[in-house]
C-alpha atoms as a PDB file:
ATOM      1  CA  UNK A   1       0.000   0.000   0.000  1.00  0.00           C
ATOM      2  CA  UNK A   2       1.237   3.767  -1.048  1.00  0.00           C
ATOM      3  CA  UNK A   3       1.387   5.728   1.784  1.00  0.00           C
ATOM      4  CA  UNK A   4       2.616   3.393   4.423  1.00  0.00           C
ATOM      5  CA  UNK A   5       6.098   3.022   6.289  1.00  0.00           C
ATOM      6  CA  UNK A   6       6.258   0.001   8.601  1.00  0.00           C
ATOM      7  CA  UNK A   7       2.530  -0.708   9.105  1.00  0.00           C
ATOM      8  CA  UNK A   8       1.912   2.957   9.922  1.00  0.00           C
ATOM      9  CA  UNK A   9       0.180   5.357   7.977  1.00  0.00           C
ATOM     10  CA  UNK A  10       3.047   8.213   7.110  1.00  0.00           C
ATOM     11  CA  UNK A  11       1.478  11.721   7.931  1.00  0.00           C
ATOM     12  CA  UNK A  12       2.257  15.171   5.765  1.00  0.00           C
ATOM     13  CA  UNK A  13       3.541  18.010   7.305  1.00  0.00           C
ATOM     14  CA  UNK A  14       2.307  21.104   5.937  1.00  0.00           C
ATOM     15  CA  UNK A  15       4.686  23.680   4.273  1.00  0.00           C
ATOM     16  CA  UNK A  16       5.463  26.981   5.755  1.00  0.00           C
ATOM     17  CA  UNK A  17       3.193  28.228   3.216  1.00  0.00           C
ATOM     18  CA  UNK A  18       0.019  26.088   4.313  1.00  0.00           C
ATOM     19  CA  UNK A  19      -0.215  26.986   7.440  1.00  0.00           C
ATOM     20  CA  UNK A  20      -3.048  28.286   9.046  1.00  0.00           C
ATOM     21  CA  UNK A  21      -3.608  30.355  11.761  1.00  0.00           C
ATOM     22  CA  UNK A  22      -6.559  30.142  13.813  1.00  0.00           C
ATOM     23  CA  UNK A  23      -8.066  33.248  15.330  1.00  0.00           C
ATOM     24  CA  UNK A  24     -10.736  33.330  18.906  1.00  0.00           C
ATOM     25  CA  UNK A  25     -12.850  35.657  19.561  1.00  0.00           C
ATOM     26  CA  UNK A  26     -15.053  36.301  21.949  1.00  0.00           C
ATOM     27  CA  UNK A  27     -18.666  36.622  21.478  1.00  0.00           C
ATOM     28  CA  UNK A  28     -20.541  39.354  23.048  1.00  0.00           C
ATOM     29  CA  UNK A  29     -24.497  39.278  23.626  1.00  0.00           C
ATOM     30  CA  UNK A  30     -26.567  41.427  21.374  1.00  0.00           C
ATOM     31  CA  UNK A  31     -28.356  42.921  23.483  1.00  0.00           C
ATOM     32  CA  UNK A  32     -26.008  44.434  26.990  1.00  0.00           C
ATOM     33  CA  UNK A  33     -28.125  45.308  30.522  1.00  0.00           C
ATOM     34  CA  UNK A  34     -27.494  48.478  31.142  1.00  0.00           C
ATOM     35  CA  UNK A  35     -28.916  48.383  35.100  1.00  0.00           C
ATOM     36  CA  UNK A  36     -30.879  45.506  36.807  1.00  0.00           C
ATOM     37  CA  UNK A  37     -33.912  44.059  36.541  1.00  0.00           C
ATOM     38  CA  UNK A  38     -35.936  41.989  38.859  1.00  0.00           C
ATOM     39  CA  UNK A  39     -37.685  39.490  36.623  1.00  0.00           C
ATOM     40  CA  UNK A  40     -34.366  39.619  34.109  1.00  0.00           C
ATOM     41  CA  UNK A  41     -35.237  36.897  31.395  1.00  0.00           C
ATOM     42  CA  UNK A  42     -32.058  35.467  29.442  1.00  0.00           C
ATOM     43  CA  UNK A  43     -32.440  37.229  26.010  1.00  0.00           C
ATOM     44  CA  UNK A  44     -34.865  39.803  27.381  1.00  0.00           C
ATOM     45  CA  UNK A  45     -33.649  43.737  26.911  1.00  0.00           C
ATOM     46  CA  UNK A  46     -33.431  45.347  30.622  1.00  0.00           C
ATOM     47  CA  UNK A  47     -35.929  47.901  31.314  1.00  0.00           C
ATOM     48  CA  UNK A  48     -34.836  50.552  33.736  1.00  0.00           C
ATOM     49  CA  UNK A  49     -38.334  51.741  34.987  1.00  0.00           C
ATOM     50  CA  UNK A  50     -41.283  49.553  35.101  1.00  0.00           C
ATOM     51  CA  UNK A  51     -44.411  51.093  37.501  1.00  0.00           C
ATOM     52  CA  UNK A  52     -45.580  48.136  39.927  1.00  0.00           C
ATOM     53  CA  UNK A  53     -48.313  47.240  38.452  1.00  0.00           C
ATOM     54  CA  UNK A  54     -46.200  46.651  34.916  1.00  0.00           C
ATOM     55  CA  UNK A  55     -43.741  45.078  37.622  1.00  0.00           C
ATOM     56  CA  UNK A  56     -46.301  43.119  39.795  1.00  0.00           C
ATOM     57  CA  UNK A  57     -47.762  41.402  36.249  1.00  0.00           C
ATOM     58  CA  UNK A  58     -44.044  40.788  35.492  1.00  0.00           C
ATOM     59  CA  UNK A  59     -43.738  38.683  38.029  1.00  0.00           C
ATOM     60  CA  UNK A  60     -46.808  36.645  37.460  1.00  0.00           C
ATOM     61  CA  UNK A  61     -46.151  35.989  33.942  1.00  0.00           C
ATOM     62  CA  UNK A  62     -42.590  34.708  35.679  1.00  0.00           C
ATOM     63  CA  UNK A  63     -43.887  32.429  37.926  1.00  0.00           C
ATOM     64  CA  UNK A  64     -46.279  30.846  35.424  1.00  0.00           C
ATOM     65  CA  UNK A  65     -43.836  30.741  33.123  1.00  0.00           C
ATOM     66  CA  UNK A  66     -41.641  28.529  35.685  1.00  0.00           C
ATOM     67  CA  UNK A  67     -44.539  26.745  36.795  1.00  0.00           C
ATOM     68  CA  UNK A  68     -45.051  25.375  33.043  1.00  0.00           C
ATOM     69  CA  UNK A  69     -41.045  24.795  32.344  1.00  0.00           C
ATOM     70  CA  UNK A  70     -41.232  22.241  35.346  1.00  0.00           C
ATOM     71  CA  UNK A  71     -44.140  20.348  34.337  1.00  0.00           C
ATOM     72  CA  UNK A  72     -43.070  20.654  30.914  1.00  0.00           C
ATOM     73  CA  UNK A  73     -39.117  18.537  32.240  1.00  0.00           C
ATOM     74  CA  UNK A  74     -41.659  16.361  34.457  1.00  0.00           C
ATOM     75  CA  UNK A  75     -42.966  15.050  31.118  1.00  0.00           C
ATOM     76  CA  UNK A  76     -39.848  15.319  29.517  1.00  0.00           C
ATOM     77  CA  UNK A  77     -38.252  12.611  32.401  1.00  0.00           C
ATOM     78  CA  UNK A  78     -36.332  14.933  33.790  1.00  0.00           C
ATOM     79  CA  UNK A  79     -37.392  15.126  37.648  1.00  0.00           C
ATOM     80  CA  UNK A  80     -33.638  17.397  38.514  1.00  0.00           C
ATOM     81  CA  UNK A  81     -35.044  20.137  36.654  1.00  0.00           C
ATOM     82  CA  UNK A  82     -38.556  19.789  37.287  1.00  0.00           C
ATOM     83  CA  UNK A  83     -38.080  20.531  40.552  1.00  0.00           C
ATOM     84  CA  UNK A  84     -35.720  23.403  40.450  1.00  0.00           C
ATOM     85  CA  UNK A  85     -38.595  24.866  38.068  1.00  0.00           C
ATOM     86  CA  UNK A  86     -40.841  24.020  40.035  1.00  0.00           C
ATOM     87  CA  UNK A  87     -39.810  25.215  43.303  1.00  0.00           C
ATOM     88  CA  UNK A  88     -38.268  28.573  41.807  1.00  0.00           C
ATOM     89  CA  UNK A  89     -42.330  29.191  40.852  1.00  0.00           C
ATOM     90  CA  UNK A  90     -43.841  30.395  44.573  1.00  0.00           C
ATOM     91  CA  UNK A  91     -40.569  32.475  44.766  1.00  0.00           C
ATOM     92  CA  UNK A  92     -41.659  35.207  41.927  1.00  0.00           C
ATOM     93  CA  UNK A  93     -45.171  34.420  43.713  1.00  0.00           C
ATOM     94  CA  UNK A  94     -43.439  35.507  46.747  1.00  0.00           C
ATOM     95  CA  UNK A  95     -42.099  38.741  45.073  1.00  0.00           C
ATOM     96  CA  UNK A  96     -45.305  39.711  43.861  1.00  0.00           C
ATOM     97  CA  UNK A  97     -47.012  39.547  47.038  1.00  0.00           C
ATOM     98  CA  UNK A  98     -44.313  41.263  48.922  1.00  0.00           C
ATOM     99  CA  UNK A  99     -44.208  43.960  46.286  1.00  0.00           C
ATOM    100  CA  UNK A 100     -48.469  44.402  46.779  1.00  0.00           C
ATOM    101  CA  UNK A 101     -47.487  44.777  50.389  1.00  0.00           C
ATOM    102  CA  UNK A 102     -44.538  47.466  49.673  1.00  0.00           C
ATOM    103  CA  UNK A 103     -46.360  49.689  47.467  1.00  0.00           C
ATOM    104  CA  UNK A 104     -49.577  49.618  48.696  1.00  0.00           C
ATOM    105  CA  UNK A 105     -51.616  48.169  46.357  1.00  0.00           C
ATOM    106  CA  UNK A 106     -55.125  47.169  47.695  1.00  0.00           C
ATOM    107  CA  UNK A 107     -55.580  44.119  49.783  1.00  0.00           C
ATOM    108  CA  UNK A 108     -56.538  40.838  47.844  1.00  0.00           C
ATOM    109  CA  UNK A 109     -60.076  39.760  49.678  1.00  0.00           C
END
C-alpha cells in the first residue's frame, strides 16, 4: 500500500506556506443590561423603569412561566429540573405579594 512506512500510515507536514492560523474571539451578547432588573429573562432587553403594576404582572407571567417549564421537564423525564422549576415558581409568587405589600396596592379579599 502507497502511503505506508512500517505498518503505519506516514502523515504530511504542511509547508510553511500552508499553514493556518486560527483566530478566537469572543462573542458578546446582542443585546447588553445596562442596570438591573428583577424578573431579568435570558435574552430579554433590561428595562430601567417599570411602575408596579407593569412590575407586579411581570412577576406573574414569571412564575407561570416557571410553573409550566417544570411540568413541561416532568414530562420530559427529567425530575432534577422539574423541581428546580418548580420550586423557583412560589418564589416570583413571593415577590409579587411582597411587592403588593410594599407599594400599597389594595388588599386581595
Amino acid at each position: 500500500m502507497a502511503g505506508l512506512v512500517g505498518g503505519a500510515a506516514k502523515t504530511a507536514i504542511p509547508a510553511e506556506s500552508e499553514k493556518r492560523l486560527m483566530f478566537v474571539t469572543i462573542a458578546r451578547p446582542a443585546v447588553e443590561p445596562q442596570g438591573p432588573d428583577a424578573v431579568a429573562v435570558p435574552g430579554s432587553p433590561a428595562i430601567p423603569s417599570v411602575s408596579p403594576r407593569a412590575l407586579h404582572a411581570r412577576l406573574l407571567e414569571n412564575a407561570a412561566l416557571r410553573r409550566m417549564r417544570g411540568l413541561e421537564r416532568r414530562r420530559a423525564n427529567r425530575p432534577e429540573d422539574a423541581d428546580y422549576w418548580l420550586h423557583a415558581a412560589p418564589i416570583a409568587v413571593r415577590k409579587a405579594c411582597d411587592l403588593r405589600g410594599d407599594v400599597g396596592f389594595p388588599a386581595l379579599p
